[in-house]
PDB file of N, CA and C in Angstrom:
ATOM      1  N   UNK A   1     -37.037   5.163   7.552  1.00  0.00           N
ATOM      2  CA  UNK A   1     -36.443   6.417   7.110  1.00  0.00           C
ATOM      3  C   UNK A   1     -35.989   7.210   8.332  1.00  0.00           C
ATOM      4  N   UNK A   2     -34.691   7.689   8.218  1.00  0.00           N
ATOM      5  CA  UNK A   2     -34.445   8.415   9.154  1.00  0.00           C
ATOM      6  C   UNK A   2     -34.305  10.168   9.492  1.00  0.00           C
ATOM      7  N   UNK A   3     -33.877  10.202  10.694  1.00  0.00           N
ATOM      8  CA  UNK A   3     -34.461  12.178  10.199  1.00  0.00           C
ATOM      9  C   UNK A   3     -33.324  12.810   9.962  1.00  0.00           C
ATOM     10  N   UNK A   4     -32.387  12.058   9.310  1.00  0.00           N
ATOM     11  CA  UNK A   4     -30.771  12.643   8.843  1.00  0.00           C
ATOM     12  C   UNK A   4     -30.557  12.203   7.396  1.00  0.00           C
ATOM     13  N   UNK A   5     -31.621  11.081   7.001  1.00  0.00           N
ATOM     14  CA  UNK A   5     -30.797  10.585   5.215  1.00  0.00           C
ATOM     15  C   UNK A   5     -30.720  11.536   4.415  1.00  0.00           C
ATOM     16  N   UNK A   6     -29.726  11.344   3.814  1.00  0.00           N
ATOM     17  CA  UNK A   6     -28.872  12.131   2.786  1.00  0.00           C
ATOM     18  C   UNK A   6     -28.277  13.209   3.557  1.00  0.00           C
ATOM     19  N   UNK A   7     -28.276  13.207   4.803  1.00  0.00           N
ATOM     20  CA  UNK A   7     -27.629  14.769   5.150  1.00  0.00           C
ATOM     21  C   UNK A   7     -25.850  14.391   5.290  1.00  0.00           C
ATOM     22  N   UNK A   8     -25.123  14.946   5.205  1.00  0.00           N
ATOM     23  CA  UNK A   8     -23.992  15.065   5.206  1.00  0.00           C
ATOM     24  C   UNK A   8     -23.317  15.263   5.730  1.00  0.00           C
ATOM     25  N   UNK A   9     -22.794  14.933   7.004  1.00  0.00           N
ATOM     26  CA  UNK A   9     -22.386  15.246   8.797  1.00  0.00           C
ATOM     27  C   UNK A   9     -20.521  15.061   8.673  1.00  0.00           C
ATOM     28  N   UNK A  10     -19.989  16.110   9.120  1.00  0.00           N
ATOM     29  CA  UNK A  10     -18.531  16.106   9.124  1.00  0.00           C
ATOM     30  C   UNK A  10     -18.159  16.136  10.946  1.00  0.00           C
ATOM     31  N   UNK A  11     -17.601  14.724  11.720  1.00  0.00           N
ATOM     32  CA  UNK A  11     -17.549  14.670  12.783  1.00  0.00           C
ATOM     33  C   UNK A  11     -15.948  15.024  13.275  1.00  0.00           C
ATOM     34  N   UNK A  12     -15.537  15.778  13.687  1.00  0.00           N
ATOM     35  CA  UNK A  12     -13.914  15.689  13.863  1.00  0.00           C
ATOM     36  C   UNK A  12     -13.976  15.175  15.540  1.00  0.00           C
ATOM     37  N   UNK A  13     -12.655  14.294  15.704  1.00  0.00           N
ATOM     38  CA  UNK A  13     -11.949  14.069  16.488  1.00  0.00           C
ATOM     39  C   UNK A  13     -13.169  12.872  16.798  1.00  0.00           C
ATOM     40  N   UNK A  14     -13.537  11.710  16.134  1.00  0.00           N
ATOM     41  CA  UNK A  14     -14.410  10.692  16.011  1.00  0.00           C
ATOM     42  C   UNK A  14     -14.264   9.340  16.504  1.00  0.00           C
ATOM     43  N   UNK A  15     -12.294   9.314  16.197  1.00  0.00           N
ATOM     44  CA  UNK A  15     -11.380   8.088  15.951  1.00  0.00           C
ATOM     45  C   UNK A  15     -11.203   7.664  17.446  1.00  0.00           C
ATOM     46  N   UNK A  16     -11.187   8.047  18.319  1.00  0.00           N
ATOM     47  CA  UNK A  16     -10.763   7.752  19.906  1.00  0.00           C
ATOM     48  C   UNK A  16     -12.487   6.853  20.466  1.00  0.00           C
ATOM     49  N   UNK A  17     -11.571   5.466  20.734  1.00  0.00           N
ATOM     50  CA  UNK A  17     -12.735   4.579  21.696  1.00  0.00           C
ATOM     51  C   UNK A  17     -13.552   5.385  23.245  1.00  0.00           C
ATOM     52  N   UNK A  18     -15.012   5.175  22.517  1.00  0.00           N
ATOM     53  CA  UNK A  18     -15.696   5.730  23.839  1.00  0.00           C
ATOM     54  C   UNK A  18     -15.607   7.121  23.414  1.00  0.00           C
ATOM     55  N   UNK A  19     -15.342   7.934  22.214  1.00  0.00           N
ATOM     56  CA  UNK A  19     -15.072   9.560  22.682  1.00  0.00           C
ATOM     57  C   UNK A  19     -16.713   9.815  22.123  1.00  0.00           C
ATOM     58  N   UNK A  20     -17.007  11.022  22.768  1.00  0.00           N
ATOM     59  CA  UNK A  20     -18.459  11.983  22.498  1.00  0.00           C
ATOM     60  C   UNK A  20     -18.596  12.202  20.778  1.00  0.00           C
ATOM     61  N   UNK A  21     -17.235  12.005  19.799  1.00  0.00           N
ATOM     62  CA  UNK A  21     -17.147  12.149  18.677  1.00  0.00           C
ATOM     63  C   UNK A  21     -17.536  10.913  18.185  1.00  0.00           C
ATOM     64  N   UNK A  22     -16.972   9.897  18.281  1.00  0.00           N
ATOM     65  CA  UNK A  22     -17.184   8.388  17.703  1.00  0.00           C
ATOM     66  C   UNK A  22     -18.500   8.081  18.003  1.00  0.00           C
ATOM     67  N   UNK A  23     -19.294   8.098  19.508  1.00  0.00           N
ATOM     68  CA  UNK A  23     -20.570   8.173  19.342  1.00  0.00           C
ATOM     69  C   UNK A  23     -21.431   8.523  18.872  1.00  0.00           C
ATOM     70  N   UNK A  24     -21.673  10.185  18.297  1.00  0.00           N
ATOM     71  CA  UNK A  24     -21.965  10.964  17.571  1.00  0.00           C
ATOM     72  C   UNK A  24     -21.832  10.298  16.233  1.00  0.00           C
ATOM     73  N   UNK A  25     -20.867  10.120  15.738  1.00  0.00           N
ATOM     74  CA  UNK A  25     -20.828   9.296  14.129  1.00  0.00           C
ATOM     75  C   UNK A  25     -21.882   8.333  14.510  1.00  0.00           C
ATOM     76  N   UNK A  26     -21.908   7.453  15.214  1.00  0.00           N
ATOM     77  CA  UNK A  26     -22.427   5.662  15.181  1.00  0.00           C
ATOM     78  C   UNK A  26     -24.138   6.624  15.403  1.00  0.00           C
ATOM     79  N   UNK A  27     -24.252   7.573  16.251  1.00  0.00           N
ATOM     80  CA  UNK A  27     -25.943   7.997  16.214  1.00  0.00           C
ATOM     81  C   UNK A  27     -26.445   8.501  15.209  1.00  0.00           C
ATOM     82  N   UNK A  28     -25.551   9.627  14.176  1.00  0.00           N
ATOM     83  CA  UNK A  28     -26.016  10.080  13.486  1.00  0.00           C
ATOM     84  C   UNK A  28     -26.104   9.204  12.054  1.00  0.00           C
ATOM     85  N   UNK A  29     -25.442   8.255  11.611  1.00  0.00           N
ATOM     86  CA  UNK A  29     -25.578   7.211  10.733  1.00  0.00           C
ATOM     87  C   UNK A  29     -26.279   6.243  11.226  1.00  0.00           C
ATOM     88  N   UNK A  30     -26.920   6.300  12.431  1.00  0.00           N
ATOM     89  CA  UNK A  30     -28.177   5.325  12.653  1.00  0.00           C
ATOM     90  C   UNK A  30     -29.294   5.931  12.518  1.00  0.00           C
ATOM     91  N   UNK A  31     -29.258   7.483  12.135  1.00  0.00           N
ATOM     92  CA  UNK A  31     -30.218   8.339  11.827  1.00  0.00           C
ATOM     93  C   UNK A  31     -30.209   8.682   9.777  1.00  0.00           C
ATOM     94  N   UNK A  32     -28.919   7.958   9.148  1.00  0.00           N
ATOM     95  CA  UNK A  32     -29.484   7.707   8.078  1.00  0.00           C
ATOM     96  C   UNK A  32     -28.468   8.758   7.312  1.00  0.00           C
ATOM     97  N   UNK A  33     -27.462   9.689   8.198  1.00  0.00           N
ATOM     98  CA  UNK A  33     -26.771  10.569   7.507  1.00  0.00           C
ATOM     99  C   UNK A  33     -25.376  10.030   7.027  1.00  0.00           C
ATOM    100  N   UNK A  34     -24.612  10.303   6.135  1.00  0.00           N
ATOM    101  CA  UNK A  34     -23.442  10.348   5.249  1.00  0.00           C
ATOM    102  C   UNK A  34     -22.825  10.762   6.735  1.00  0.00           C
ATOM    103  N   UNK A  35     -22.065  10.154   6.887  1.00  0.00           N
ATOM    104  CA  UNK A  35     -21.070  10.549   7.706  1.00  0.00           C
ATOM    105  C   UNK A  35     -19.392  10.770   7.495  1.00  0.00           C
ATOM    106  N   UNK A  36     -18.834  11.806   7.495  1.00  0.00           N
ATOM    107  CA  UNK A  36     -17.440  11.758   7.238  1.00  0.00           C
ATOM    108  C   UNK A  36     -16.805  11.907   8.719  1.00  0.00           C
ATOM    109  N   UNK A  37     -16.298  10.983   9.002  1.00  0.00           N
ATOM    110  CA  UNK A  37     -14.694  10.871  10.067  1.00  0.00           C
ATOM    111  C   UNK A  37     -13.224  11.580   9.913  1.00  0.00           C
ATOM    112  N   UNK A  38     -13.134  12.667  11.239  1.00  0.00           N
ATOM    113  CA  UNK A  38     -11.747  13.002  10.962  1.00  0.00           C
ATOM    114  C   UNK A  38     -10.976  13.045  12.356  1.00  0.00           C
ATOM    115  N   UNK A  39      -9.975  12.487  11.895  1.00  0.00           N
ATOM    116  CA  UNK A  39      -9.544  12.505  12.877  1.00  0.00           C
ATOM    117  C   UNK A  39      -7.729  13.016  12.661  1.00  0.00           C
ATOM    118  N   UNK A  40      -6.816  12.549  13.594  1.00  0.00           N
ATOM    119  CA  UNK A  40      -5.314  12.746  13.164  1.00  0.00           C
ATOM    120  C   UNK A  40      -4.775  11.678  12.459  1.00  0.00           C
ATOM    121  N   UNK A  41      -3.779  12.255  11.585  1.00  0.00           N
ATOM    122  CA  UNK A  41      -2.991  10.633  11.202  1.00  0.00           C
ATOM    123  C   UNK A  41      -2.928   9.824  12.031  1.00  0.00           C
ATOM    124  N   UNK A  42      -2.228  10.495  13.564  1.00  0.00           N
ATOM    125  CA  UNK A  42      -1.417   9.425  14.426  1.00  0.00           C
ATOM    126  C   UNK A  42      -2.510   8.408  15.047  1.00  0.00           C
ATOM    127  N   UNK A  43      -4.026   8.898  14.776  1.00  0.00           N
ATOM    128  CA  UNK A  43      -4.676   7.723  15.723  1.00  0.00           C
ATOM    129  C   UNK A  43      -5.721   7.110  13.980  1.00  0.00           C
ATOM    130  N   UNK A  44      -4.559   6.590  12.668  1.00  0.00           N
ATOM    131  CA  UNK A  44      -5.664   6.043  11.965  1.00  0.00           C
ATOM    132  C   UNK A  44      -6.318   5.211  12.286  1.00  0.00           C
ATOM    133  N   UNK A  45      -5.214   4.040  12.577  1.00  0.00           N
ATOM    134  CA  UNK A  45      -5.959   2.751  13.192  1.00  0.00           C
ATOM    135  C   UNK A  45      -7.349   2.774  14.159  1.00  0.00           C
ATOM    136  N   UNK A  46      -7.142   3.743  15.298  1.00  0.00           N
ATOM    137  CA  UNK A  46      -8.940   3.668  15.400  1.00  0.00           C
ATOM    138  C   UNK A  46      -9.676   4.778  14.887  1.00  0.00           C
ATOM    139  N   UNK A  47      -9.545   5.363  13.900  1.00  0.00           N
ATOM    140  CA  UNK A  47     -10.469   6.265  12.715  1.00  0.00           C
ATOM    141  C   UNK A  47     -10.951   4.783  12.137  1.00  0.00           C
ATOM    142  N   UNK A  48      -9.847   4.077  11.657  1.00  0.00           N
ATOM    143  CA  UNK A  48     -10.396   3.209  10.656  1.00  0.00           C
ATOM    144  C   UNK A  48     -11.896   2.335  11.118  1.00  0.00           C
ATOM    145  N   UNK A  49     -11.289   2.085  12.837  1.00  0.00           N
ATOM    146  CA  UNK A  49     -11.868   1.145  13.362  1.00  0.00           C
ATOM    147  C   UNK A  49     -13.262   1.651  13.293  1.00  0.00           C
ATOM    148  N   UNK A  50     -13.463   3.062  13.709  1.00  0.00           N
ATOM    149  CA  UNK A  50     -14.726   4.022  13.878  1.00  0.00           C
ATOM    150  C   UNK A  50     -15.178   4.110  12.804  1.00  0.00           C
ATOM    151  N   UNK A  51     -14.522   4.286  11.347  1.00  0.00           N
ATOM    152  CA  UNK A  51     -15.088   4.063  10.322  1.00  0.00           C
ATOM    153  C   UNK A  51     -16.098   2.636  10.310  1.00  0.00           C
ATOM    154  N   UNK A  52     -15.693   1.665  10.324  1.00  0.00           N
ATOM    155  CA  UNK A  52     -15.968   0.438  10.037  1.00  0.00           C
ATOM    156  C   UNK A  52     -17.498   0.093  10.989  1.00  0.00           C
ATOM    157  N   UNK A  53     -17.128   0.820  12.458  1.00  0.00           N
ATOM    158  CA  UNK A  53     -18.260   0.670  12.866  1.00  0.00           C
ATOM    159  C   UNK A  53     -19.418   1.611  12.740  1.00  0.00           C
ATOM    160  N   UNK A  54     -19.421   2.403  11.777  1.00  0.00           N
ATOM    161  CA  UNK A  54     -19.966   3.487  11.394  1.00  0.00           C
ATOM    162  C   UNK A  54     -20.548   2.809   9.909  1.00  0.00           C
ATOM    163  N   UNK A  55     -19.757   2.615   8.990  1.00  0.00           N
ATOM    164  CA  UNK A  55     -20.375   1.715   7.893  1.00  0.00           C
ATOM    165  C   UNK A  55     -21.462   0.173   8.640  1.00  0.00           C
ATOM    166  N   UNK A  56     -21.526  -0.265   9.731  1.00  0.00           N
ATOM    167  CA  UNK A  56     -22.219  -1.347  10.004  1.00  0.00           C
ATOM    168  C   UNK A  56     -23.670  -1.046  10.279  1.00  0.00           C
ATOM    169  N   UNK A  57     -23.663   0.090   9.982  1.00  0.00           N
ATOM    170  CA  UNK A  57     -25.094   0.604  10.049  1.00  0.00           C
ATOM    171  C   UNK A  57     -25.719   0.994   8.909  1.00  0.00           C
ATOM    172  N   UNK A  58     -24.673   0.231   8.289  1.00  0.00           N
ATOM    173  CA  UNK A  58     -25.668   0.413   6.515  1.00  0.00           C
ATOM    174  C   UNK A  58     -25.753   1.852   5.816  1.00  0.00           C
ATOM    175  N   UNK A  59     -24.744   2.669   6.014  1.00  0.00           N
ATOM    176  CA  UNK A  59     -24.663   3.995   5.433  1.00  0.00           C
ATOM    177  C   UNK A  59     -23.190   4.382   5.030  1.00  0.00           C
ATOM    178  N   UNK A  60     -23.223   5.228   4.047  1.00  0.00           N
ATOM    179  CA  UNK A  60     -21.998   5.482   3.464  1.00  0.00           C
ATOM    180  C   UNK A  60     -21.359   6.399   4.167  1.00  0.00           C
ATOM    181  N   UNK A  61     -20.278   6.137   4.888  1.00  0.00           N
ATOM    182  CA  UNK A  61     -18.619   6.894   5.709  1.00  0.00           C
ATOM    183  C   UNK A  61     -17.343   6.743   5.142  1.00  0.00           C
ATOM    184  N   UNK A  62     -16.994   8.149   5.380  1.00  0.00           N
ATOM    185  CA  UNK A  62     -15.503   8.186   4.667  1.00  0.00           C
ATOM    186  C   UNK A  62     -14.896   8.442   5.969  1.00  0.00           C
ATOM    187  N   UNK A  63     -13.633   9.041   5.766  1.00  0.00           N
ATOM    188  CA  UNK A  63     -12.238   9.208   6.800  1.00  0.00           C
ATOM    189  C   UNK A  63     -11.457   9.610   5.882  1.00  0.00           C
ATOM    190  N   UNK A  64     -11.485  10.881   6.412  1.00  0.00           N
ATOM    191  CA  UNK A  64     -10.439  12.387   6.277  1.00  0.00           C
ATOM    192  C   UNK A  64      -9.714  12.609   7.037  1.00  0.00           C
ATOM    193  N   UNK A  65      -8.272  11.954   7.052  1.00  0.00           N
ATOM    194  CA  UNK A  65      -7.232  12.377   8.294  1.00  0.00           C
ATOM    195  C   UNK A  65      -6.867  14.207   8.078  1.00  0.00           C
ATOM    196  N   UNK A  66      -6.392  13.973   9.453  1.00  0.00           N
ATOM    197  CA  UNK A  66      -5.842  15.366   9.150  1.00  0.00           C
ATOM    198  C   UNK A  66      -6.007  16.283  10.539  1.00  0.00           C
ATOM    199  N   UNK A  67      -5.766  17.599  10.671  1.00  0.00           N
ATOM    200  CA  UNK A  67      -5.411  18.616  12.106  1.00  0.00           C
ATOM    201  C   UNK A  67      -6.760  19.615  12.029  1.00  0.00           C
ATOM    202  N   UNK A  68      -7.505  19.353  12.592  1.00  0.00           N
ATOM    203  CA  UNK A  68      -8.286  20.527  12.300  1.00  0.00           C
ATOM    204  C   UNK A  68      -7.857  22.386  13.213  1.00  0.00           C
ATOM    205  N   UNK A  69      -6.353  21.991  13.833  1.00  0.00           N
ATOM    206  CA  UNK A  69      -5.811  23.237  14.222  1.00  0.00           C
ATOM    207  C   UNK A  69      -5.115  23.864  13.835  1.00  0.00           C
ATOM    208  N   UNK A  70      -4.824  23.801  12.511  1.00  0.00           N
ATOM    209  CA  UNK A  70      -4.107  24.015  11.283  1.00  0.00           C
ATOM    210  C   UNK A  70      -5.256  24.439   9.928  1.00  0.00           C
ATOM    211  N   UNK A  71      -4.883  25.601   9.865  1.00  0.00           N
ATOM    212  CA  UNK A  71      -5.874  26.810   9.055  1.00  0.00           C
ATOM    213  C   UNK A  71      -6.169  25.554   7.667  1.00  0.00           C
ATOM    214  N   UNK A  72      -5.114  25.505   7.615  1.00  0.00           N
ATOM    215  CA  UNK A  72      -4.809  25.046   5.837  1.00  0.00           C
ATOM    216  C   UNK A  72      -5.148  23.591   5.832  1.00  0.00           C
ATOM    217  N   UNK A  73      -5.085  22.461   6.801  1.00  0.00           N
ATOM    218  CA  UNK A  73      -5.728  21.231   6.864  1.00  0.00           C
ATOM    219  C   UNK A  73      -7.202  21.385   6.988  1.00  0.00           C
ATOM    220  N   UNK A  74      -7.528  21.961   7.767  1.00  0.00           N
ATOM    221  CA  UNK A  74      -8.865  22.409   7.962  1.00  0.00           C
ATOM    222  C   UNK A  74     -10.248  22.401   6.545  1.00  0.00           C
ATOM    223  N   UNK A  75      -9.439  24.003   5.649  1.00  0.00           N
ATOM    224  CA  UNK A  75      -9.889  23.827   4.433  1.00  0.00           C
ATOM    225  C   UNK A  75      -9.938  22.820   4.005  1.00  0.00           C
ATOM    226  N   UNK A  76      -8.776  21.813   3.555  1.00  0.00           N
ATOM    227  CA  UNK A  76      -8.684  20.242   3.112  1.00  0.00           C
ATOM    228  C   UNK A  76      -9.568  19.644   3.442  1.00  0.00           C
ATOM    229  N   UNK A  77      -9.711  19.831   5.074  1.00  0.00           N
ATOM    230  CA  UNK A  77     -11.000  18.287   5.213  1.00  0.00           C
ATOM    231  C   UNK A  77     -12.271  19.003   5.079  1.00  0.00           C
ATOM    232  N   UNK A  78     -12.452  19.745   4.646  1.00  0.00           N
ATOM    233  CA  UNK A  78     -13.525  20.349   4.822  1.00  0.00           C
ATOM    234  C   UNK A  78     -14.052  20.011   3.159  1.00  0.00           C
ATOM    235  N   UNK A  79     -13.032  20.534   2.486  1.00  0.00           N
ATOM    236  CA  UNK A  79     -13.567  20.274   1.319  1.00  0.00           C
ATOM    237  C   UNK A  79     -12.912  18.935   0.770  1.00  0.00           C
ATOM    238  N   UNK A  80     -12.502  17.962   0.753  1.00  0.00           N
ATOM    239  CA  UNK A  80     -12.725  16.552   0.935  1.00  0.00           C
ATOM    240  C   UNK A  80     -14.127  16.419   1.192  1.00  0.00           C
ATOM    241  N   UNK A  81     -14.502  16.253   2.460  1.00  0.00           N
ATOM    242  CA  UNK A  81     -15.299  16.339   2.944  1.00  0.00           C
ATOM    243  C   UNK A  81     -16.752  16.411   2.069  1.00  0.00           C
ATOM    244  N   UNK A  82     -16.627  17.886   1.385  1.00  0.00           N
ATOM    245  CA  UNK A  82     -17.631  18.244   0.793  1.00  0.00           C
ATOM    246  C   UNK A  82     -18.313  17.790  -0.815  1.00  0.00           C
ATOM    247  N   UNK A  83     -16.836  16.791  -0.739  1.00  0.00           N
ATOM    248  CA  UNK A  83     -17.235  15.962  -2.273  1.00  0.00           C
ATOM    249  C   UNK A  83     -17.521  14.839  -2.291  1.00  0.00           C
TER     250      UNK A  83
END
């Protein structure tokens, strides 16, 4: 059991190899939490990838593209996110 299951962790800017974000996902879903990934459209391909290695730890991750510098995307992933 870990000291995050069931918690619900929204990581932005996750999708970039090696970033402090993508690590963060892969620790905190080795700690047992729901993890949601966001990152920009333009880098899905490694969101996806970060997804995938984020699901290999046996916990449920989504991926919410999108700008989190933009008022109105923001809300979106947030509440995506929150369902």
């Amino acid at each position: 059991m870990g000291k995050l299951d069931n918690k619900k962790i929204l990581i932005t800017g996750a999708g970039g190899e090696g970033s402090i974000g993508r690590a963060t996902a892969n620790a905190m879903a080795a700690e047992g939490a729901v993890v949601v990934i966001n990152e920009l459209a333009a880098r899905s391909q490694e969101a996806n990838d970060a997804l995938r290695e984020v699901k290999a730890h046996g916990r449920a991750a989504y991926l919410v593209l999108g700008d989190v510098a933009d008022a109105t995307e923001c809300a979106r992933i947030v509440e995506q996110a929150s369902n």
